[in-house]
Each structure stands twice: as structure tokens, then as C-alpha cells.
N, C-alpha and C. Protein backbone atom coordinates (compact mmCIF):
# COMPACT_ATOMS: atom_id res chain seq x y z
N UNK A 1 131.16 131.61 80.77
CA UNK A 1 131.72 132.25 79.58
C UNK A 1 133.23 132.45 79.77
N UNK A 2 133.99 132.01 78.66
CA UNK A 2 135.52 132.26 78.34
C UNK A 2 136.22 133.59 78.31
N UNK A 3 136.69 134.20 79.38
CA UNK A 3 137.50 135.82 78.69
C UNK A 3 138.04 135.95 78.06
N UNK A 4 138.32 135.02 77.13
CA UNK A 4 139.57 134.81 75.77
C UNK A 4 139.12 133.46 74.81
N UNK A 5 138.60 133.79 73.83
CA UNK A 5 138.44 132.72 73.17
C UNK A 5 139.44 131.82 73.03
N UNK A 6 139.18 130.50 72.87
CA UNK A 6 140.25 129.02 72.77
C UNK A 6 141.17 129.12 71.50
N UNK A 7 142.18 128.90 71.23
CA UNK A 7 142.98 129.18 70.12
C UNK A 7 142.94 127.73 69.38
N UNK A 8 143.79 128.03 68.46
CA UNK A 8 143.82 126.62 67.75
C UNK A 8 145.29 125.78 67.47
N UNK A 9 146.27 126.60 69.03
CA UNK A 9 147.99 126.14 68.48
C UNK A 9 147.81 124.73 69.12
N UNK A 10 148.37 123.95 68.73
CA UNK A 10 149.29 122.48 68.45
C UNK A 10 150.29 122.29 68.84
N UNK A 11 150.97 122.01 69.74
CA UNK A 11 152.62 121.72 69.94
C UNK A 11 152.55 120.47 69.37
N UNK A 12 153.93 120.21 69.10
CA UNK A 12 154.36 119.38 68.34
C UNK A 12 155.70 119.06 68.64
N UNK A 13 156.43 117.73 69.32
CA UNK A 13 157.39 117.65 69.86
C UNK A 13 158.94 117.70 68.46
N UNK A 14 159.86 118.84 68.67
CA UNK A 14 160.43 118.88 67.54
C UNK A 14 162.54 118.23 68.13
N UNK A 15 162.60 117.10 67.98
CA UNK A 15 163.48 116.36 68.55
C UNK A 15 165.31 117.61 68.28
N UNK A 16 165.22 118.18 67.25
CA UNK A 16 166.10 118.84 67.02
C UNK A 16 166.62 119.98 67.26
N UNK A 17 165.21 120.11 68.69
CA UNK A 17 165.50 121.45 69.38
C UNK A 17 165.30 121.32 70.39
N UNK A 18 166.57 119.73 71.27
CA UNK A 18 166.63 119.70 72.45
C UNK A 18 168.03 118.59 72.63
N UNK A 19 168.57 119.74 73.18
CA UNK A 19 170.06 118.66 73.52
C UNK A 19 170.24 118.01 75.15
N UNK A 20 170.81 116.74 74.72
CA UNK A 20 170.98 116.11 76.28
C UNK A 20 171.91 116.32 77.02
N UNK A 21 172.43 115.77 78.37
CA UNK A 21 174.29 116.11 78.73
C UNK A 21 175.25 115.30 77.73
N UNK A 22 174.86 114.48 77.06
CA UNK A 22 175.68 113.86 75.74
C UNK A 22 175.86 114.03 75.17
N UNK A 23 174.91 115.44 74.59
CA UNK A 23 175.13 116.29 73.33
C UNK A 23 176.20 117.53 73.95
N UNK A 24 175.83 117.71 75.47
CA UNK A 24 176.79 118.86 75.77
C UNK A 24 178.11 118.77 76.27
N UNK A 25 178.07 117.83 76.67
CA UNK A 25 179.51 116.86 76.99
C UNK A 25 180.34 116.56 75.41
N UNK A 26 179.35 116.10 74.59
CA UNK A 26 180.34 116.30 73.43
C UNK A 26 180.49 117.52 72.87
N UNK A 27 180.21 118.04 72.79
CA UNK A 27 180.13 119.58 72.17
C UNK A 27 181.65 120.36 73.01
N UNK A 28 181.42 119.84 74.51
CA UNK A 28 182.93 120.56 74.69
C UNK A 28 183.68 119.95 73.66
N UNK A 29 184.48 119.15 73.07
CA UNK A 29 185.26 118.98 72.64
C UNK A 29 185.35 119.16 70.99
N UNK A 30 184.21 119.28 70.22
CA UNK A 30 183.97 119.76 69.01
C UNK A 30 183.68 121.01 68.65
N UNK A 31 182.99 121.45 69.79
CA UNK A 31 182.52 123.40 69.74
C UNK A 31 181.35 123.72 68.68
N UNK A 32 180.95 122.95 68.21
CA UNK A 32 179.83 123.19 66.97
C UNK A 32 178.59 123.70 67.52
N UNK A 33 178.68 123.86 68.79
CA UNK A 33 177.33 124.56 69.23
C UNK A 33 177.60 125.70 69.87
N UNK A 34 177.37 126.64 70.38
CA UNK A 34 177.47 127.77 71.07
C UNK A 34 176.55 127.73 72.74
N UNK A 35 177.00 127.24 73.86
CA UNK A 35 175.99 127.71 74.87
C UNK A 35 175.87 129.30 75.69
N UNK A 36 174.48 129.22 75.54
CA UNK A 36 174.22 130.40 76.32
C UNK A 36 173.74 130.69 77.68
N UNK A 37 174.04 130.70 78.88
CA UNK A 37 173.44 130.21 80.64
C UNK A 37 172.57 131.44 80.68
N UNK A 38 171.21 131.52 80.99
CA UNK A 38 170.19 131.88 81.23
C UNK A 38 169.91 132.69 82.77
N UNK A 39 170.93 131.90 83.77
CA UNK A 39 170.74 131.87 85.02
C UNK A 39 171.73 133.11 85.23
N UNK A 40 171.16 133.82 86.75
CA UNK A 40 171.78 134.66 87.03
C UNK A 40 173.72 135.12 87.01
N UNK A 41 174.24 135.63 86.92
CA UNK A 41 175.64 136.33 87.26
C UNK A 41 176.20 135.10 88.13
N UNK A 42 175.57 135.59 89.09
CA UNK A 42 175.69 135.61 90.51
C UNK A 42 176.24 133.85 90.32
N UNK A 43 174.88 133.09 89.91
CA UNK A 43 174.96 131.81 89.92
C UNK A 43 175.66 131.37 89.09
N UNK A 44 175.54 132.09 87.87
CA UNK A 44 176.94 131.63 86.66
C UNK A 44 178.46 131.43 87.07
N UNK A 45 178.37 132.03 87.84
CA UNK A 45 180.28 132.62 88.43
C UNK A 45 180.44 131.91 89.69
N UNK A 46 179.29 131.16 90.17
CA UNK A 46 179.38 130.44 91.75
C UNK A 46 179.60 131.60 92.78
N UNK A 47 179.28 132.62 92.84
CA UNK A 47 179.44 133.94 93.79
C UNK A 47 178.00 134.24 94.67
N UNK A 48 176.78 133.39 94.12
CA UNK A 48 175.86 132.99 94.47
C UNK A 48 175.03 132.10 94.28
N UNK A 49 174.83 131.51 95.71
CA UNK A 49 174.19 130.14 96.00
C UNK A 49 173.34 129.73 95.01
N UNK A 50 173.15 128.55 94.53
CA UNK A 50 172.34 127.86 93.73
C UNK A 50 170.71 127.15 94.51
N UNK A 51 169.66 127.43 94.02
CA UNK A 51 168.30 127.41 94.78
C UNK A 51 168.39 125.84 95.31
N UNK A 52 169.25 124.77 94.96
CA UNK A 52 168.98 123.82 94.98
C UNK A 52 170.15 123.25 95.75
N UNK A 53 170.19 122.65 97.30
CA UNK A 53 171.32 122.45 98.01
C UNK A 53 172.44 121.25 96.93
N UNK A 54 171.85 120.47 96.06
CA UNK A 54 172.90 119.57 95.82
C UNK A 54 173.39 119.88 94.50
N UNK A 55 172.97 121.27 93.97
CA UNK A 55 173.89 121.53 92.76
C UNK A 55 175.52 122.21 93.07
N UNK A 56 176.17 121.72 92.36
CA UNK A 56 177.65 122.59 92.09
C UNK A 56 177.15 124.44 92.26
N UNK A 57 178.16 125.07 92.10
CA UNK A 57 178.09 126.06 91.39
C UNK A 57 178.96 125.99 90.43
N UNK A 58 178.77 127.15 89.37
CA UNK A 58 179.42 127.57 88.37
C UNK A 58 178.74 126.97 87.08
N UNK A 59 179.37 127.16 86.08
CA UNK A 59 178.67 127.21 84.55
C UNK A 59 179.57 125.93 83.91
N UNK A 60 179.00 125.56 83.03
CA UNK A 60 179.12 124.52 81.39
C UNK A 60 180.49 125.62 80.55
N UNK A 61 181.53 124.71 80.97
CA UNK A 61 183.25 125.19 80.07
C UNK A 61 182.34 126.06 78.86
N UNK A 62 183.04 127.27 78.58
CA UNK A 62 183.17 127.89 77.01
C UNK A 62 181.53 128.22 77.39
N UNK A 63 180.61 128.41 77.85
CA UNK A 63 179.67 128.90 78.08
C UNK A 63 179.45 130.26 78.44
N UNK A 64 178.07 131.11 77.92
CA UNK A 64 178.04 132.54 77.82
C UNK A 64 177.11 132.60 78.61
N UNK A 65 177.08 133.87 79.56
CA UNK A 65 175.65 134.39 80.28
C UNK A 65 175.21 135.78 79.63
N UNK A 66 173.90 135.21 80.19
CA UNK A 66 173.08 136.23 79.54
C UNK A 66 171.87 136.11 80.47
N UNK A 67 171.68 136.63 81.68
CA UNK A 67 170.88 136.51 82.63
C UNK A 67 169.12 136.79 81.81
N UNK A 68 168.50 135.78 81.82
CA UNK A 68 167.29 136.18 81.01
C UNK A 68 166.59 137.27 81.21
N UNK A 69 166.82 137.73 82.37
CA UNK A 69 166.06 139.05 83.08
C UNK A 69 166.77 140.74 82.42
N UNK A 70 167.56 140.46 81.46
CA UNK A 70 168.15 141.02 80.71
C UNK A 70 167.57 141.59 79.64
N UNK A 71 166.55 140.43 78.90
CA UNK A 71 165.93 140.42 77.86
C UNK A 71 164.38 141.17 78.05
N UNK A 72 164.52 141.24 79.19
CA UNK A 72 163.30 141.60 79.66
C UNK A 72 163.24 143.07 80.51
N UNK A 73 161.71 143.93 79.99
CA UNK A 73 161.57 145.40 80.39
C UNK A 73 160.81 145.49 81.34
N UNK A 74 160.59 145.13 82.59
CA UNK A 74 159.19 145.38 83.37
C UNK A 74 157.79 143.93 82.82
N UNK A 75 158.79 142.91 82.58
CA UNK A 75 158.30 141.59 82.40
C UNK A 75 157.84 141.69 81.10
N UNK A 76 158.01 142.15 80.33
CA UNK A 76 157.96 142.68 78.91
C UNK A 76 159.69 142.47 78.11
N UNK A 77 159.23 141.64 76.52
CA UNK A 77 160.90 141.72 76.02
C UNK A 77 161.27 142.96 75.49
N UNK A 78 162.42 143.30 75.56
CA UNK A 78 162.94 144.18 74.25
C UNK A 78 162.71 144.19 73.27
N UNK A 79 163.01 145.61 72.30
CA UNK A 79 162.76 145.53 70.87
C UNK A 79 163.42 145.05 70.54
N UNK A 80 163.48 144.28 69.19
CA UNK A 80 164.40 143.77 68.40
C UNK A 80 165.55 143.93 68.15
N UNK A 81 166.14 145.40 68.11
CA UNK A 81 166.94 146.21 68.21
C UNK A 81 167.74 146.08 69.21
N UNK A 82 167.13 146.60 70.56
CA UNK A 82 167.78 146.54 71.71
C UNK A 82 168.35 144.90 72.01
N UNK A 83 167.63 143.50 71.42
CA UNK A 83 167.87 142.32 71.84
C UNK A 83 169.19 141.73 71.22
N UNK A 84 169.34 142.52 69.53
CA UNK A 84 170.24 142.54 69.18
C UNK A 84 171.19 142.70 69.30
N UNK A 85 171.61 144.24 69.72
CA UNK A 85 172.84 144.86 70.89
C UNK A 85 172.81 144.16 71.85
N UNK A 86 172.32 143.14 72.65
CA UNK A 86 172.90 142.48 73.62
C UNK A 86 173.48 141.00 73.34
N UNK A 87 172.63 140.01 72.18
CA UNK A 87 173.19 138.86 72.02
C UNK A 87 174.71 139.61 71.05
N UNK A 88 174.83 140.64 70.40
CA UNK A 88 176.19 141.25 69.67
C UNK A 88 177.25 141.33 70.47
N UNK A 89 176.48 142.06 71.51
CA UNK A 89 177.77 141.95 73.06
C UNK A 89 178.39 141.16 73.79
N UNK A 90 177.63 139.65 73.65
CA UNK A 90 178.36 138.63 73.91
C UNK A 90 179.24 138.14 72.90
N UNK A 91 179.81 138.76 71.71
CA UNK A 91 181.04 138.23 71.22
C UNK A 91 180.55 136.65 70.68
N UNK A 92 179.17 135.95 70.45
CA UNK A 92 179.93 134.41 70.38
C UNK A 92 180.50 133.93 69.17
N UNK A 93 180.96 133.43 69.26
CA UNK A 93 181.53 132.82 67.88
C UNK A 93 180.68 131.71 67.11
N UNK A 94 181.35 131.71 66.02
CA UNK A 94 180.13 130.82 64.82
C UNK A 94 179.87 129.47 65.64
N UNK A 95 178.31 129.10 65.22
CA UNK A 95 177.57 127.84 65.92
C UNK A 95 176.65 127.92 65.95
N UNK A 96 175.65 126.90 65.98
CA UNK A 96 174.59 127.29 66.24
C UNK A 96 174.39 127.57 68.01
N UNK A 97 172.92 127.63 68.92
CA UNK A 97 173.23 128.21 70.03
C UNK A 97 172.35 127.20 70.46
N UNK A 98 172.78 126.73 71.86
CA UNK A 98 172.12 126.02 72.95
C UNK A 98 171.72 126.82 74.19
N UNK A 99 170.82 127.13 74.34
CA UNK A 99 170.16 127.67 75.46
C UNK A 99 170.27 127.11 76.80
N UNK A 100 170.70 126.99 78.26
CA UNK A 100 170.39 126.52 79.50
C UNK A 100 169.81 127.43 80.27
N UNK A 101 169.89 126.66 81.45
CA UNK A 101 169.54 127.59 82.74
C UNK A 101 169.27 126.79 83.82
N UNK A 102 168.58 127.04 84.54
CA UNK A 102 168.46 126.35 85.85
C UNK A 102 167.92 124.68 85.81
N UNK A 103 166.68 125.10 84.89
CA UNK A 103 165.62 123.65 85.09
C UNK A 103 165.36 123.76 83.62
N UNK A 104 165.64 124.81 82.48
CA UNK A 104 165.35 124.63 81.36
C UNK A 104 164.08 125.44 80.91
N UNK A 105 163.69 125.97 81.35
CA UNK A 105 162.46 126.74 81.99
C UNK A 105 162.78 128.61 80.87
N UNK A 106 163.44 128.84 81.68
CA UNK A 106 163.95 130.41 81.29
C UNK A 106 165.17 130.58 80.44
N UNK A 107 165.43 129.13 79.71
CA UNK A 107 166.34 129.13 78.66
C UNK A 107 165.75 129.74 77.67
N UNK A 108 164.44 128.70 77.31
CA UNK A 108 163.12 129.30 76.35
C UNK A 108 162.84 130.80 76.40
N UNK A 109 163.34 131.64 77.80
CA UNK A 109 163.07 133.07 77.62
C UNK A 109 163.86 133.31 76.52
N UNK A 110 165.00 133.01 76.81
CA UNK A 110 166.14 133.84 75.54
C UNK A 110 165.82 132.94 74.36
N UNK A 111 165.64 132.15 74.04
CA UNK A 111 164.97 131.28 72.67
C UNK A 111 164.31 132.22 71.95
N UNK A 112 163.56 132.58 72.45
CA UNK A 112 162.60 133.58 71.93
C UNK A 112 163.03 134.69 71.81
N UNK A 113 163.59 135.38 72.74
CA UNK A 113 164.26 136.32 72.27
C UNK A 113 165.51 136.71 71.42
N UNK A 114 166.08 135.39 71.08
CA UNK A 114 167.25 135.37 70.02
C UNK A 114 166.16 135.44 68.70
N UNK A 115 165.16 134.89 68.72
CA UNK A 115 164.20 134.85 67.65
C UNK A 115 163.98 136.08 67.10
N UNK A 116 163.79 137.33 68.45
CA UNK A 116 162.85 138.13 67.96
C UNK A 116 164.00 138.87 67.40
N UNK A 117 165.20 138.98 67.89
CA UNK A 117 166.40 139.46 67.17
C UNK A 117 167.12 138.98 65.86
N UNK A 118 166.10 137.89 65.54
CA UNK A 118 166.91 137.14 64.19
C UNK A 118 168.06 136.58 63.77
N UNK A 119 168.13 135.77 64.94
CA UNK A 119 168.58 134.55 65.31
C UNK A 119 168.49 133.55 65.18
N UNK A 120 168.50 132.63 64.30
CA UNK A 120 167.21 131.48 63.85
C UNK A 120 167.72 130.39 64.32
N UNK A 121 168.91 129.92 64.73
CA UNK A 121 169.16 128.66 65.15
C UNK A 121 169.11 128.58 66.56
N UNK A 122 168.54 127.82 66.97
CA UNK A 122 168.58 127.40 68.62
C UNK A 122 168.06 126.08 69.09
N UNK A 123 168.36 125.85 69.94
CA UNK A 123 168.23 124.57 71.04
C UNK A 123 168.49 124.88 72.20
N UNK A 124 167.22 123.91 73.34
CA UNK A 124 167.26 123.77 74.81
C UNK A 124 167.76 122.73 75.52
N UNK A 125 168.63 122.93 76.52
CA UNK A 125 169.18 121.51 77.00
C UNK A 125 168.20 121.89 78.27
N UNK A 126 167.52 120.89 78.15
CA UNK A 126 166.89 120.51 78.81
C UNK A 126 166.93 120.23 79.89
N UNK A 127 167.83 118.92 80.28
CA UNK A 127 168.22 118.90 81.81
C UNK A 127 168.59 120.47 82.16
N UNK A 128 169.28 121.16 81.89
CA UNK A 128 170.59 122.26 82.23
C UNK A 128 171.24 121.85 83.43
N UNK A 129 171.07 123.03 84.11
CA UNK A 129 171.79 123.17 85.61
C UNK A 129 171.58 122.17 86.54
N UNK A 130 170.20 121.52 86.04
CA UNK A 130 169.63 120.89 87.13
C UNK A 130 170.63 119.34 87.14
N UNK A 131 170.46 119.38 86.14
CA UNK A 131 171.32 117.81 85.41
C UNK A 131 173.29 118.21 85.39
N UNK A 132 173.62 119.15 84.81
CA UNK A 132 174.68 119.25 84.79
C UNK A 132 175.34 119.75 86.03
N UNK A 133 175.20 120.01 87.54
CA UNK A 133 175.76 120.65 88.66
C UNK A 133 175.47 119.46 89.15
N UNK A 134 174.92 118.37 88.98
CA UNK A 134 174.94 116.94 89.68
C UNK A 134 175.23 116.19 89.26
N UNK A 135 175.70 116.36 88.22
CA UNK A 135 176.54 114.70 87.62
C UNK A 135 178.27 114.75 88.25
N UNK A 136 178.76 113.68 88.28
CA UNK A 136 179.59 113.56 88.63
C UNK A 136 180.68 113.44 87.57
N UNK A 137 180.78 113.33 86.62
CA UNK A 137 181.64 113.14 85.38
C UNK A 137 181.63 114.47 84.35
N UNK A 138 181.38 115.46 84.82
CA UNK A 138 181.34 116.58 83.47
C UNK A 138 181.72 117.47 84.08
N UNK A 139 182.61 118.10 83.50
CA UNK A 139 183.76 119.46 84.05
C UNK A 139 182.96 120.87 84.39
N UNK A 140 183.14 121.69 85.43
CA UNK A 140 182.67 122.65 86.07
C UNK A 140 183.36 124.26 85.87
N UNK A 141 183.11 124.89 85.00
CA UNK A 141 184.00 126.16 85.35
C UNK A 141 183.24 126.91 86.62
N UNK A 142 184.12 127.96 86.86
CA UNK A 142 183.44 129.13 87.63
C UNK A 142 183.85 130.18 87.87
């Protein structure tokens, strides 16, 4: 016997809510998107080591942090309210928003939580950190 009955959701692959390093590589130079880094302070700023010996440190130019663990109360999200006052506090400017992070993983945390704050535009780059701290051709802040 099942402790939770079987649901009936569907994913459905939605192409317009996933950017590549080609979309983010161009975007530096047009700005029409807004990114947001997922990943810790620490790792945003290169002040701490990255889990993975052959990534860079530091963050994606014109990029915002927002450590996902932020969004979150005792592994639980914030109210709506409270999620609000924090994406407000990052200042970003008009765009829609691209989500990163390490592996792309805990970008989707804040996805959702820009959602629950009413936020409606978003996208995941997918590669993130993992892809962008190892290429050799795309500019590094820190």
C-alpha cells in the first residue's frame, strides 16, 4: 500500500524557460534579462571556494545574489510578504529574470519563490556555474 496516493501532474518541457551560455553571453551586452545567483555570498564574491576544483570563482557581470537559503525558514519558504521585501531589496532593474546557481538545481528554489511573491517572469540557465566558471571565453566578475 501507497502512503500518498499517485497524483496526476505532467511535466511538460517549456523551451522558454531555459536560457543557454548564448543567451547569457548575449544578454551581457543587451541587458533585457535580469540575472539572479542562487549560490552562496561566499561563492558569489570568490571569498569562498567553489565545491568543484575546476570552476572559477566569482559571478556572471551585472548579476544579483540572493543566496536561496534566504528564501527559506527551517527548510520551509517565506510568506509572500516577507519574499517580497527581499527580491525589493535587491534593487533590480526592469527585465525579465534569469535564475542560476551552481548546477541549476537551487535556481528553481528562487523560481518559485519569485512566484510566490508575484513575480511572473522567469527563466533557468541551466548550465549556470557549472558551465559558466569553465568556459574559457565569458567574462568573470568577483
Amino acid at each position: 500500500e501507497e502512503p500518498h496516493p499517485r497524483g496526476n501532474f505532467r511535466a511538460s518541457f517549456r523551451p522558454g524557460m531555459v536560457r543557454n551560455i548564448e543567451d547569457i553571453n548575449q544578454n551581457l551586452k543587451h541587458q533585457n534579462e535580469v540575472v539572479i545567483d542562487a549560490r552562496s555570498s561566499g561563492r558569489f564574491h570568490a571569498t569562498a571556494p567553489e565545491p568543484r576544483a575546476e570552476l572559477k570563482g566569482g559571478h556572471i557581470p551585472k548579476s544579483f545574489s540572493l543566496p536561496y537559503t534566504e528564501v527559506l525558514n527551517d527548510g520551509k519558504m517565506h510568506s509572500e510578504e516577507e519574499l517580497s521585501k527581499l527580491f525589493g531589496a535587491l534593487g533590480l532593474p526592469k527585465g525579465d529574470i534569469v535564475y542560476s546557481c551552481g548546477s541549476g538545481i537551487t535556481a528553481c528554489i528562487l523560481l518559485l519563490a519569485a512566484e510566490r511573491a508575484g513575480i511572473k517572469t522567469g527563466a533557468i540557465y541551466d548550465g549556470s556555474w557549472t558551465e559558466w566558471g569553465q568556459a574559457v571565453d565569458v567574462p568573470i566578475k568577483k
